[in-house]
C-alpha atoms as a PDB file:
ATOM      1  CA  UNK A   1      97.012  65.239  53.255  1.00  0.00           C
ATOM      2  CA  UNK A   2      95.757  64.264  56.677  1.00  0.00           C
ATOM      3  CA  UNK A   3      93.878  66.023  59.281  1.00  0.00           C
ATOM      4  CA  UNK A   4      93.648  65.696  63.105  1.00  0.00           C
ATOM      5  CA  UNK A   5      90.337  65.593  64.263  1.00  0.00           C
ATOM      6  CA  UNK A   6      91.254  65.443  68.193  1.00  0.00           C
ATOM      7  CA  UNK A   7      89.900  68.283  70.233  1.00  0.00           C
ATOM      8  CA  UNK A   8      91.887  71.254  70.188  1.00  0.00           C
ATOM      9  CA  UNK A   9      93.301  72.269  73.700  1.00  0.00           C
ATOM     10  CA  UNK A  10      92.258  74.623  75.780  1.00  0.00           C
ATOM     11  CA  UNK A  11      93.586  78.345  74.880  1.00  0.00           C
ATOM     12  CA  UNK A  12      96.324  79.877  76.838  1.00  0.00           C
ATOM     13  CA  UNK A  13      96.083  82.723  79.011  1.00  0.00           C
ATOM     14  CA  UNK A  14      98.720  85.222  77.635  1.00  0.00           C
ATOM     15  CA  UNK A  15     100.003  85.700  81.405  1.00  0.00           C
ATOM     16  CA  UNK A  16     100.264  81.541  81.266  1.00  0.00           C
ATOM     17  CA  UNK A  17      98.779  79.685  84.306  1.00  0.00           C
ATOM     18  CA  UNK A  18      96.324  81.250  86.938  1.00  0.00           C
ATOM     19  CA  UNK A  19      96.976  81.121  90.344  1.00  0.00           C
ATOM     20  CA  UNK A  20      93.572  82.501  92.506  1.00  0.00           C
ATOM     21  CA  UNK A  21      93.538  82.466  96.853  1.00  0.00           C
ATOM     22  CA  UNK A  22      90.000  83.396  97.801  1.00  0.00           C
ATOM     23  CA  UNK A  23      90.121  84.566 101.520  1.00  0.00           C
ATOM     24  CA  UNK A  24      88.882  86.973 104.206  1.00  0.00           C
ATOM     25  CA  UNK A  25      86.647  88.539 101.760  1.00  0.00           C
ATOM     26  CA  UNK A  26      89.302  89.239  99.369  1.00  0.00           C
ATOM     27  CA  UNK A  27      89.938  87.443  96.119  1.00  0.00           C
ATOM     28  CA  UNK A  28      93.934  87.586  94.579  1.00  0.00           C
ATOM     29  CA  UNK A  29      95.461  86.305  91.355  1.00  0.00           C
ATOM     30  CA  UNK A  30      98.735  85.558  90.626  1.00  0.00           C
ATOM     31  CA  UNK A  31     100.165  84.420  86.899  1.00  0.00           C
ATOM     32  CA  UNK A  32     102.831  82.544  85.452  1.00  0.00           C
ATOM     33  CA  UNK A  33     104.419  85.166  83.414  1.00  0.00           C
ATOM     34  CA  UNK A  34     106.488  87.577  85.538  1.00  0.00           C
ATOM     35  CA  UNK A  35     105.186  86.016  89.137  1.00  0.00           C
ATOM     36  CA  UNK A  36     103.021  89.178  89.807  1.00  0.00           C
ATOM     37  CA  UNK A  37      99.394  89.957  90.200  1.00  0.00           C
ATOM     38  CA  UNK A  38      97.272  90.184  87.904  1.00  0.00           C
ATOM     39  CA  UNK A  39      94.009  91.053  89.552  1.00  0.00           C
ATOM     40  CA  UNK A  40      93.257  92.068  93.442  1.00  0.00           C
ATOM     41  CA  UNK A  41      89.759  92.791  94.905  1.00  0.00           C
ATOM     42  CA  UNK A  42      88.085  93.177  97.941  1.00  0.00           C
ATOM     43  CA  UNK A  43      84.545  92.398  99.078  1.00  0.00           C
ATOM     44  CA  UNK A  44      84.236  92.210  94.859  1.00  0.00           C
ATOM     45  CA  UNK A  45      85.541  95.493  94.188  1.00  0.00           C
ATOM     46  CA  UNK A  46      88.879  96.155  92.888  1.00  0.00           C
ATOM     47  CA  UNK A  47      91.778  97.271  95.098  1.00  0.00           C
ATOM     48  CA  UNK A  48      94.331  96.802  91.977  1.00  0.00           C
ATOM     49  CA  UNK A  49      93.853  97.922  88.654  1.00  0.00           C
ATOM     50  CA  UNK A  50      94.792  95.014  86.557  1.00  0.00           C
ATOM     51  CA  UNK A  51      93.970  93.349  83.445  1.00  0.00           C
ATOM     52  CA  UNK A  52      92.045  90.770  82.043  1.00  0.00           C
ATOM     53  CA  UNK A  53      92.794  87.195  81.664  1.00  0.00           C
ATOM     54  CA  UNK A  54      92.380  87.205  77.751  1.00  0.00           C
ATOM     55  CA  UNK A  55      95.294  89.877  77.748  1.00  0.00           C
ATOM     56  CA  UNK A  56      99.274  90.343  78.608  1.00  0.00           C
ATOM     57  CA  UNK A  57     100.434  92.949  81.129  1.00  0.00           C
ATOM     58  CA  UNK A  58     100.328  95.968  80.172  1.00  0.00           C
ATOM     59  CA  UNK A  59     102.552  99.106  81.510  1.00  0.00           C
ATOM     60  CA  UNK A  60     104.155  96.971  83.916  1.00  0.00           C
ATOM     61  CA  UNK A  61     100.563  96.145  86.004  1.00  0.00           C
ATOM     62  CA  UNK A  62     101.530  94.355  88.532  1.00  0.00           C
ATOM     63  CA  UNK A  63     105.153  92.801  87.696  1.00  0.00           C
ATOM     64  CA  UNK A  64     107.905  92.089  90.112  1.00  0.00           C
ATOM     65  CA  UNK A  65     110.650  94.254  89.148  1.00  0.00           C
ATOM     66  CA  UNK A  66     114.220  92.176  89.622  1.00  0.00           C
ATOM     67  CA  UNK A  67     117.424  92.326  90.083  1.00  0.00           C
ATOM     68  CA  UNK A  68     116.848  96.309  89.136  1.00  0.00           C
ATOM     69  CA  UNK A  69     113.810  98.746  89.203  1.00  0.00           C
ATOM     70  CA  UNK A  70     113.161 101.094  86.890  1.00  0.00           C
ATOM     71  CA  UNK A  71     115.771 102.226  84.472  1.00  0.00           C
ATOM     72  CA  UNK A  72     119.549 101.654  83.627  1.00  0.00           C
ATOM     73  CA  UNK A  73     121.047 104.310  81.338  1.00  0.00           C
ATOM     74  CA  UNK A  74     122.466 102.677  78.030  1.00  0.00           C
ATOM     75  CA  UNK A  75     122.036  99.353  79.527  1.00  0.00           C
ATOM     76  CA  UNK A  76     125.456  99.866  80.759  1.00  0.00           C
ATOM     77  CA  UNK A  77     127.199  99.076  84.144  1.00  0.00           C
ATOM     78  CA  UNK A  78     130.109  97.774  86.037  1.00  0.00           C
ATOM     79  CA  UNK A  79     130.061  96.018  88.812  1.00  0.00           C
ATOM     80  CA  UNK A  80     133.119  93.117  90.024  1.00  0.00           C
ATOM     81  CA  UNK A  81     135.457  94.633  87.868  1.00  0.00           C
ATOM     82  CA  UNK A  82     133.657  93.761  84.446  1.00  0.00           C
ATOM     83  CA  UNK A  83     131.936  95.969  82.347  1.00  0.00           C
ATOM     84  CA  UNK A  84     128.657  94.785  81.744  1.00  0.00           C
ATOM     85  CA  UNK A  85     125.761  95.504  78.723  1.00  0.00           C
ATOM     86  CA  UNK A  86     122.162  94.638  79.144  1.00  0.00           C
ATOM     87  CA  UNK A  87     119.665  94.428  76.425  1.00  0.00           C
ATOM     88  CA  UNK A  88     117.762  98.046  75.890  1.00  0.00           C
ATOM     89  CA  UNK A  89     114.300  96.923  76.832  1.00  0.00           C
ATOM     90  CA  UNK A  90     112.976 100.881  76.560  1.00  0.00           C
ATOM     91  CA  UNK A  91     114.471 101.436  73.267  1.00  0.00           C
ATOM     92  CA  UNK A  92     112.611 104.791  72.818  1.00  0.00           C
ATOM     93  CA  UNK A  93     114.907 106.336  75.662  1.00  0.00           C
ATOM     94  CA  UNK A  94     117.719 103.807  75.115  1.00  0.00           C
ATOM     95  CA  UNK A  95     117.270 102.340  78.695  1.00  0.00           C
ATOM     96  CA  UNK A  96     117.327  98.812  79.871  1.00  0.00           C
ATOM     97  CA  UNK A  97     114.093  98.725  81.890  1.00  0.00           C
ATOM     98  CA  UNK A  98     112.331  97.031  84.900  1.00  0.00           C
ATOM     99  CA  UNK A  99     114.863  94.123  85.040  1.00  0.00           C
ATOM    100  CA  UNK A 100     114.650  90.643  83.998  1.00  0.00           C
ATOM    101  CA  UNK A 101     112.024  88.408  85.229  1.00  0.00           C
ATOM    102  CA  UNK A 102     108.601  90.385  84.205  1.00  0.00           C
ATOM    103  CA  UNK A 103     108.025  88.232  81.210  1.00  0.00           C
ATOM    104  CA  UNK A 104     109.513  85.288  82.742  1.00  0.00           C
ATOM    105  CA  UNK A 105     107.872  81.730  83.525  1.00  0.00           C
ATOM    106  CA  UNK A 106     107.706  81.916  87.093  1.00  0.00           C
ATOM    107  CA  UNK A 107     106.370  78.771  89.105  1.00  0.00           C
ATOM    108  CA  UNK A 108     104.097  77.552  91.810  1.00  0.00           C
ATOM    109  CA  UNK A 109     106.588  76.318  94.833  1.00  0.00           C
ATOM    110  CA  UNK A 110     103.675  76.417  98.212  1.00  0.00           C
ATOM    111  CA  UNK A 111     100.195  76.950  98.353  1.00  0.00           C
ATOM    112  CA  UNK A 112      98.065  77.483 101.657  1.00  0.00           C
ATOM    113  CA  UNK A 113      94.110  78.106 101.916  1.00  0.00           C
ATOM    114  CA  UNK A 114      95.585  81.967 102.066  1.00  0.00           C
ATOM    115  CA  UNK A 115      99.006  82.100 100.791  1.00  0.00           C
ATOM    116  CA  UNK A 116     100.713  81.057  97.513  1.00  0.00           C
ATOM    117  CA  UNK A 117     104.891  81.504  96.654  1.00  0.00           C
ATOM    118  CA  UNK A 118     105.669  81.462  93.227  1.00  0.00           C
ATOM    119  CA  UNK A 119     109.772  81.274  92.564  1.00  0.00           C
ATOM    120  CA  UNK A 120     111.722  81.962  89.657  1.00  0.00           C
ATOM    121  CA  UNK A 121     115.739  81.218  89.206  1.00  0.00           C
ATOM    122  CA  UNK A 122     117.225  83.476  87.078  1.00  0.00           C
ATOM    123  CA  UNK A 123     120.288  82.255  85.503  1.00  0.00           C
ATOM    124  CA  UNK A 124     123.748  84.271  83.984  1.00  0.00           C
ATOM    125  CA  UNK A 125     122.509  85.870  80.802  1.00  0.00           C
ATOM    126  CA  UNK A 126     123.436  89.033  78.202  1.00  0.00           C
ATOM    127  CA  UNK A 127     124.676  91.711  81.151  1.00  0.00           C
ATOM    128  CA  UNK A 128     123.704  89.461  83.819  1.00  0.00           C
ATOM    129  CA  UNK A 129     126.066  87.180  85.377  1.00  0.00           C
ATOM    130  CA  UNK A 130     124.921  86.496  88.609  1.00  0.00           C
ATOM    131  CA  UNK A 131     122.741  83.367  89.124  1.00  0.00           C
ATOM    132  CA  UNK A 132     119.833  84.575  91.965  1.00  0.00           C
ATOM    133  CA  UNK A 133     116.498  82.523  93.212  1.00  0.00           C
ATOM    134  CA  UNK A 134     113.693  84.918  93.725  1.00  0.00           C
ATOM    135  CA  UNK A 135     110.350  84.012  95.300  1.00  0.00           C
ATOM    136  CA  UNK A 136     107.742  85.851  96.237  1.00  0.00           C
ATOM    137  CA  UNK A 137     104.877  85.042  99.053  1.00  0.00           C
ATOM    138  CA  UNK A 138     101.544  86.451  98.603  1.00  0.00           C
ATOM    139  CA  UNK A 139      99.178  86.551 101.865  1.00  0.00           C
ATOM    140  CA  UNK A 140      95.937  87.450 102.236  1.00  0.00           C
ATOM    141  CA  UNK A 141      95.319  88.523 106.014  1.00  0.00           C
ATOM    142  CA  UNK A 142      92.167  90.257 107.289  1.00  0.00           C
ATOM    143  CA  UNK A 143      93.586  93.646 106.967  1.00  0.00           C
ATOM    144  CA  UNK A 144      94.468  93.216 103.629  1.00  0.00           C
ATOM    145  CA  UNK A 145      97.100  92.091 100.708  1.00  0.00           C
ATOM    146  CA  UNK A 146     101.038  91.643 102.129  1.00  0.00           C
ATOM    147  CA  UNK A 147     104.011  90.828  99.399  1.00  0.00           C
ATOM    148  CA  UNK A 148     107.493  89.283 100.538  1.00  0.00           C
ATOM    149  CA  UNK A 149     109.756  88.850  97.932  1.00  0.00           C
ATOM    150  CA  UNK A 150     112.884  87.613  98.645  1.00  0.00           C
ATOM    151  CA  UNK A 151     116.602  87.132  96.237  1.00  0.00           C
ATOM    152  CA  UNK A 152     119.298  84.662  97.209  1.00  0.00           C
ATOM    153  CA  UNK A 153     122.445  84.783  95.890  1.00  0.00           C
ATOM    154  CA  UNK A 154     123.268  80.994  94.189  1.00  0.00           C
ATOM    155  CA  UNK A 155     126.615  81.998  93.212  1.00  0.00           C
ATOM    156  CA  UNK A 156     130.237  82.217  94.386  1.00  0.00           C
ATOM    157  CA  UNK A 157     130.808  85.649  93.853  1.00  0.00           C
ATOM    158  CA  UNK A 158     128.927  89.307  95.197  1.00  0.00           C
ATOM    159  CA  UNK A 159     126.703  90.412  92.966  1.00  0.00           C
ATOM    160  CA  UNK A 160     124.172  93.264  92.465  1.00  0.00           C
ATOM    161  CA  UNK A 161     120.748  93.787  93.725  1.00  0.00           C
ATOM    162  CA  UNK A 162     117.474  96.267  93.415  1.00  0.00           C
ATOM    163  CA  UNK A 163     114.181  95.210  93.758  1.00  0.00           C
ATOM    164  CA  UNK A 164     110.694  96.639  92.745  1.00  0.00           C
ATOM    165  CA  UNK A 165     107.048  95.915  92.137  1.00  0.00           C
ATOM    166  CA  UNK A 166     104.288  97.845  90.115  1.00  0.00           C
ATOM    167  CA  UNK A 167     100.793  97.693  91.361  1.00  0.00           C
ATOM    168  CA  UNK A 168      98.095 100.436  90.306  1.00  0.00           C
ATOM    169  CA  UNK A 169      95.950 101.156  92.883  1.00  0.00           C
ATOM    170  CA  UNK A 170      92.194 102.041  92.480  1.00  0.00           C
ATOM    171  CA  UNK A 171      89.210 103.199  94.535  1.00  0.00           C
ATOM    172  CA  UNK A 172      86.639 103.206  92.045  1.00  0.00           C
ATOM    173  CA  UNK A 173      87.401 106.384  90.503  1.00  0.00           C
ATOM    174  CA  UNK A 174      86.793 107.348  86.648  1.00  0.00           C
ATOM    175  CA  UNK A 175      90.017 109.256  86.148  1.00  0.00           C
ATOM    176  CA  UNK A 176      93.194 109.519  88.409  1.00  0.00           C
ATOM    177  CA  UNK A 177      91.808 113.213  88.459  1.00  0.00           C
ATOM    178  CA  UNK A 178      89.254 112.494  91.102  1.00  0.00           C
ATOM    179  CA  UNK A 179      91.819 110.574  93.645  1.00  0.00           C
ATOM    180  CA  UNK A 180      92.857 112.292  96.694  1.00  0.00           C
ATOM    181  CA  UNK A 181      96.076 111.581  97.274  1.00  0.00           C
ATOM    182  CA  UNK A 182      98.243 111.201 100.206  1.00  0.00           C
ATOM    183  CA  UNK A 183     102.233 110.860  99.679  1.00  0.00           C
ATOM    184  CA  UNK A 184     104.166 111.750 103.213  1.00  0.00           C
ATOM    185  CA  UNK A 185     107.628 112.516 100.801  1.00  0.00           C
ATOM    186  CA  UNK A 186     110.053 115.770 101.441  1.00  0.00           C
ATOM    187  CA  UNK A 187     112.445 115.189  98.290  1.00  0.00           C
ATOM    188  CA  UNK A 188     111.983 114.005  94.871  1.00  0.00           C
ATOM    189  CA  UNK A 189     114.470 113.052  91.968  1.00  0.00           C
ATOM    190  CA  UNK A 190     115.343 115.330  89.087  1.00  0.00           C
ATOM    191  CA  UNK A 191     115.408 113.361  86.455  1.00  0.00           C
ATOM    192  CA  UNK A 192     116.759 114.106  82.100  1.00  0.00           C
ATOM    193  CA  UNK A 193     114.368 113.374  79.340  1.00  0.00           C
ATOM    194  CA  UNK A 194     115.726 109.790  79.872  1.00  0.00           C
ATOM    195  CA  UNK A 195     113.475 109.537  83.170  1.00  0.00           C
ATOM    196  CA  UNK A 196     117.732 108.896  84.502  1.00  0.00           C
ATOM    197  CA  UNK A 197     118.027 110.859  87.969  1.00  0.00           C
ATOM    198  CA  UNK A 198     120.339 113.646  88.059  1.00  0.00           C
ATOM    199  CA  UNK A 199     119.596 115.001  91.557  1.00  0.00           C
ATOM    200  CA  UNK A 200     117.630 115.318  94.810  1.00  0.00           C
ATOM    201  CA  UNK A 201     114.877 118.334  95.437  1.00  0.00           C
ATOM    202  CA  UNK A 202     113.049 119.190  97.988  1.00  0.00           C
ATOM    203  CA  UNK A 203     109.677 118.875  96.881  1.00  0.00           C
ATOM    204  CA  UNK A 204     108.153 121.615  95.304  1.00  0.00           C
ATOM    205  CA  UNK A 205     104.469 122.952  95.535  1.00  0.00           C
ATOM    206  CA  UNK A 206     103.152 120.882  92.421  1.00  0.00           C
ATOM    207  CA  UNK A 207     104.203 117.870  93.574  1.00  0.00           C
ATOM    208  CA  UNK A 208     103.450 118.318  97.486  1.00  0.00           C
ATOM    209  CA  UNK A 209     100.906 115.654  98.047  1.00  0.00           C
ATOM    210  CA  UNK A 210     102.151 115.481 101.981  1.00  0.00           C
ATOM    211  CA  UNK A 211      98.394 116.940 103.283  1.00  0.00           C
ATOM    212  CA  UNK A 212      96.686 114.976 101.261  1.00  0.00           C
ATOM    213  CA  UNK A 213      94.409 116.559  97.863  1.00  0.00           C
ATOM    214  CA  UNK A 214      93.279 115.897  94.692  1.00  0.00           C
ATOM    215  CA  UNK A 215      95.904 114.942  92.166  1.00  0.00           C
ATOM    216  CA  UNK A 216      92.899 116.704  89.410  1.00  0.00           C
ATOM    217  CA  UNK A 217      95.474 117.828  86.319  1.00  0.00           C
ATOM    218  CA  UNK A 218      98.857 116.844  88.046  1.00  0.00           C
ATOM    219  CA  UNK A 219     101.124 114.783  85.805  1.00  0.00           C
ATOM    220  CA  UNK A 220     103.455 112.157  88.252  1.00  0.00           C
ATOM    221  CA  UNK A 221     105.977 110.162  86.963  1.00  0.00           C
ATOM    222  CA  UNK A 222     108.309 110.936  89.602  1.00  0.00           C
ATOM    223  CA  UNK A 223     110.359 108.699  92.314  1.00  0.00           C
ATOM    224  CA  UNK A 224     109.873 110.431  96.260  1.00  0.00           C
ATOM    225  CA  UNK A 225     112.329 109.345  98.686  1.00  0.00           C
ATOM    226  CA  UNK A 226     112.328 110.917 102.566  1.00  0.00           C
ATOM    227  CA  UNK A 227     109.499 109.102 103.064  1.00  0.00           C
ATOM    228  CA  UNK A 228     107.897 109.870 106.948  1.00  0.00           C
ATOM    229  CA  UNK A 229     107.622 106.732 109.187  1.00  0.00           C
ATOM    230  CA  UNK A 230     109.592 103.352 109.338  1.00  0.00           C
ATOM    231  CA  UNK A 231     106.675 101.722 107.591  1.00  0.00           C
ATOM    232  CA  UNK A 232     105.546 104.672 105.164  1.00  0.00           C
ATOM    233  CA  UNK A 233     102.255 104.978 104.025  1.00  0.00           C
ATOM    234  CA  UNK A 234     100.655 106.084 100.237  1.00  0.00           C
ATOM    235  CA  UNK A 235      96.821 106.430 100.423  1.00  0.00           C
ATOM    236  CA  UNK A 236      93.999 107.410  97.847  1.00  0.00           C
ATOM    237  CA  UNK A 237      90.708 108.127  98.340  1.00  0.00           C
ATOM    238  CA  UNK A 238      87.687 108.559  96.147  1.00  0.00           C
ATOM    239  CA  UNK A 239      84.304 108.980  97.914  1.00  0.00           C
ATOM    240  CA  UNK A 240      84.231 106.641 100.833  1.00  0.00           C
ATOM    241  CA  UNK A 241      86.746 104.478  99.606  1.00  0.00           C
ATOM    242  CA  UNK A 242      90.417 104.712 101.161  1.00  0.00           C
ATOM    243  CA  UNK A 243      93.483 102.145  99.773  1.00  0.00           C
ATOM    244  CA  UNK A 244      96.673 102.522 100.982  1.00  0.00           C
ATOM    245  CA  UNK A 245      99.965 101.211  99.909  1.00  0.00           C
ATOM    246  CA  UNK A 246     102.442 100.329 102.641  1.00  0.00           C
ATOM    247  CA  UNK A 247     106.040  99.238 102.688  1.00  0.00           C
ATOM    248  CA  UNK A 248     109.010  98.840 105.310  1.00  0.00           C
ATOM    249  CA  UNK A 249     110.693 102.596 105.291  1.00  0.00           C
ATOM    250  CA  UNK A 250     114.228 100.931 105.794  1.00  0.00           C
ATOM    251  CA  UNK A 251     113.953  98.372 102.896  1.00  0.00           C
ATOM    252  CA  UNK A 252     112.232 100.708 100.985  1.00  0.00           C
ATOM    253  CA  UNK A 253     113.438 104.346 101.155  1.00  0.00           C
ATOM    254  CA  UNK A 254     111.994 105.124  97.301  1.00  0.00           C
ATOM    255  CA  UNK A 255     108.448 105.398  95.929  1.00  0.00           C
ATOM    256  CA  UNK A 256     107.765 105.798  92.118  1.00  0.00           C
ATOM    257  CA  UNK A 257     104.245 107.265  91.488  1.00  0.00           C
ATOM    258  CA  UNK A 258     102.760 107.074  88.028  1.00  0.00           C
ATOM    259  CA  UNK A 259      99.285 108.644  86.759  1.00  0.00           C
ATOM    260  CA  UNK A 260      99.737 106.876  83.490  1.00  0.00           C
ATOM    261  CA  UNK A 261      99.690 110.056  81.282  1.00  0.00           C
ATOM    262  CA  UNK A 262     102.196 108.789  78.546  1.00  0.00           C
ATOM    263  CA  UNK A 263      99.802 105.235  78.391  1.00  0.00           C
ATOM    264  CA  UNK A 264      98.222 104.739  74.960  1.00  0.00           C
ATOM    265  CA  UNK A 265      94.221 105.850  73.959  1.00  0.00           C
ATOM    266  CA  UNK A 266      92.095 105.531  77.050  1.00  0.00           C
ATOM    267  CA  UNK A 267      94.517 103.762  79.388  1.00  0.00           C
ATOM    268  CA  UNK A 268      95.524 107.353  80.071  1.00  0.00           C
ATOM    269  CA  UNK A 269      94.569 108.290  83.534  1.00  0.00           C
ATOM    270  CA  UNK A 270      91.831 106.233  83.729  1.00  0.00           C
ATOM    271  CA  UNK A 271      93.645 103.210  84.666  1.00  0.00           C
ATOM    272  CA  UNK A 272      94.608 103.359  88.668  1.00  0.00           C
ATOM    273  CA  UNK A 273      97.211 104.938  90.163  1.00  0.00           C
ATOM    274  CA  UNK A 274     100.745 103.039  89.786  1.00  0.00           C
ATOM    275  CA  UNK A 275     102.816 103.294  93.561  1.00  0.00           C
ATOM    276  CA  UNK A 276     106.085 101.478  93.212  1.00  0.00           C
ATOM    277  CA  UNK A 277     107.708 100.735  96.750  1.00  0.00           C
ATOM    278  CA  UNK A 278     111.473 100.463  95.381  1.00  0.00           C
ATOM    279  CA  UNK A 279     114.331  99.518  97.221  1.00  0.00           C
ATOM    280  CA  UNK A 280     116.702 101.680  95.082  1.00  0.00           C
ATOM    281  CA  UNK A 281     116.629 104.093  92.008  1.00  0.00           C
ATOM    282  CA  UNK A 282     116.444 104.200  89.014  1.00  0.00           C
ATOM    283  CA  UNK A 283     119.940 103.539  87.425  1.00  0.00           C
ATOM    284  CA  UNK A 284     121.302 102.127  90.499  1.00  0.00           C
ATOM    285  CA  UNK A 285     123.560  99.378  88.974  1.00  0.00           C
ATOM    286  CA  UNK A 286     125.447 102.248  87.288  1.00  0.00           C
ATOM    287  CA  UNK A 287     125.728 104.657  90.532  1.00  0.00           C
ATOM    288  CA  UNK A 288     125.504 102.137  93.004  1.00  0.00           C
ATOM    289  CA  UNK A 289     122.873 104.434  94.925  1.00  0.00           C
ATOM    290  CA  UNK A 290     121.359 102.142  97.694  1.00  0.00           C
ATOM    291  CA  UNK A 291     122.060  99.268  95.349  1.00  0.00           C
ATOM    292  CA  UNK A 292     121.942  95.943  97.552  1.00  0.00           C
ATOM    293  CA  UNK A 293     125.126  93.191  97.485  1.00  0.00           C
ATOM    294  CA  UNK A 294     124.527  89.876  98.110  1.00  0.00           C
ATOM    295  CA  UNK A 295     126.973  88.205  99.320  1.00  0.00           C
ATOM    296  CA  UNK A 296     127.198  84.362  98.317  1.00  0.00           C
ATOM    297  CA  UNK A 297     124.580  82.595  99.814  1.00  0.00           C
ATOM    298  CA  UNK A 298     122.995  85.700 101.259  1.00  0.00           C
ATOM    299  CA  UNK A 299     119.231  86.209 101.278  1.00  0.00           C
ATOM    300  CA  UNK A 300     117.450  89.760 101.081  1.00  0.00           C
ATOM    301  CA  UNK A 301     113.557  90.085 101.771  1.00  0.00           C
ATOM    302  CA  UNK A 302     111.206  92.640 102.808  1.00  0.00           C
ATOM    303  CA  UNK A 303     107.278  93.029 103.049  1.00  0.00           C
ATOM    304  CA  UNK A 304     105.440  95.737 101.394  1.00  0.00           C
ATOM    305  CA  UNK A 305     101.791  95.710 101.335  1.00  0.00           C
ATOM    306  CA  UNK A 306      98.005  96.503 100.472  1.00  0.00           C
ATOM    307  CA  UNK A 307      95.011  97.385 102.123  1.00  0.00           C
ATOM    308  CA  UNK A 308      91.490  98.946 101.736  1.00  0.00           C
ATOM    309  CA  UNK A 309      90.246 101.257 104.625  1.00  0.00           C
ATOM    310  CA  UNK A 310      87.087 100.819 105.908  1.00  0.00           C
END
């Protein structure tokens, strides 16, 4: 029997290596696993909701969702004339879920004083058979947080495209309950009990946020779309504290807003906000609805964004 007495490494972060810019009164971090943020504060109060080094990601805080947002029904899709069959990642609803790269190594590529891109290639795999490289540039500017990702297509042939990110936002509240919210939206998606969209509404009185109030017992899970203004605007506010989500209107015509009601114990609407700029819907790949194409060697990127209102 033998034993190694050399010192034991260091123990490693479950979201993998730590990424940190520190500028303009602002502090970001950035991990490894899935290329999104893991933490985001300003003046040393949080702007993000995250999570804590010592843990994973949990309900999707802040992952890059690629090549598809949201939700796929059965997995299932066709696109190029082949008939495709991803692996259910949502198995309670049967769903493949939030695409591919969330719990992927993703790596360090440029680093400035107050910018970072982290890139990740993601290669043919089981329903995927498109090779893409994704990057995504985090800036910290004086008015606060902006995100480019960006997907280029590697291969030979078109393929299929959706992109979408999950931050929670937070302005020091105790419960979603207390957040005023503001969401400038005139339809919403009808979706089954598969969260799978199944129509358009106007939206109705419950879930007319467009004035701006408290959210107090409304349950959202919902994806808004006729969003007002080329770059639209989602805003809460909680005493004198204002955070707004922003994203290009064109590139990003749908919004997902989540107060985190089905989230286990006490994540449960005391966790943030979650506002998901989206450039399609969910089950896209199987509709086509404002799916993007790339066409070989084609690049797609847009800018969606953070800040905290004075």
């Amino acid at each position: 029997m033998t034993t190694d007495s050399r010192p034991l490494a260091p123990p490693v972060a479950p979201s993998g290596t730590q990424w940190t810019l520190q500028a303009h009164d602002q502090e970001l971090t950035v991990v490894e696993v899935g290329g999104g943020i893991r933490s985001y504060a300003r003046g040393g109060r949080e702007v993000l909701y995250g999570y804590p080094v010592e843990a994973k990601a949990d309900a999707g805080r802040g992952q890059l969702l690629m090549p598809w947002p949201n939700r796929v029904r059965d997995g299932r899709f066709s696109f190029g004339g082949r008939d495709e069959q991803l692996a259910l990642s949502e198995p309670a609803r049967d769903n493949a879920s939030h695409g591919l790269v969330r719990w992927a190594n993703w790596r360090l590529v440029e680093r400035s004083a107050d910018s970072l891109v982290v890139a990740h290639t993601l290669l043919p795999q089981q329903g995927w058979d498109w090779p893409l490289d994704l990057s995504c540039r985090y800036t910290l500017t004086e008015t606060g947080l902006v995100v480019e990702p960006s997907a280029t297509n590697l291969g030979t042939e078109p393929a299929p495209f959706g992109f979408g990110a999950h931050p929670y936002l937070t302005a020091g509240e105790a419960r979603v309950d207390d957040l005023q919210l503001t969401l400038p939206a005139d339809t919403v998606l009808e979706v089954d009990d598969r969260l799978i969209p199944t129509g358009q509404a106007s939206v109705p009185a419950e879930l007319d946020f467009r004035a701006g109030r408290r959210i107090e017992g409304t349950q959202l899970d919902h994806a808004f779309t006729d969003l007002a203004g080329e770059r639209w605007e989602i805003t809460i506010a909680h005493g004198d504290r204002r955070v707004t989500l922003w994203a290009d209107g064109t590139a990003y015509p749908f919004a997902q807003v989540f107060t985190g009601d089905s989230l286990p114990g006490d994540r449960a609407r005391r966790t943030g906000i979650a506002v998901e700029p989206m450039t399609c819907p969910a089950n896209a790949l199987a509709t086509g609805d404002s799916l993007i194409v790339l066409q070989p060697g084609e690049r797609w990127g847009a800018p969606w964004g953070v800040r905290e209102d004075a």
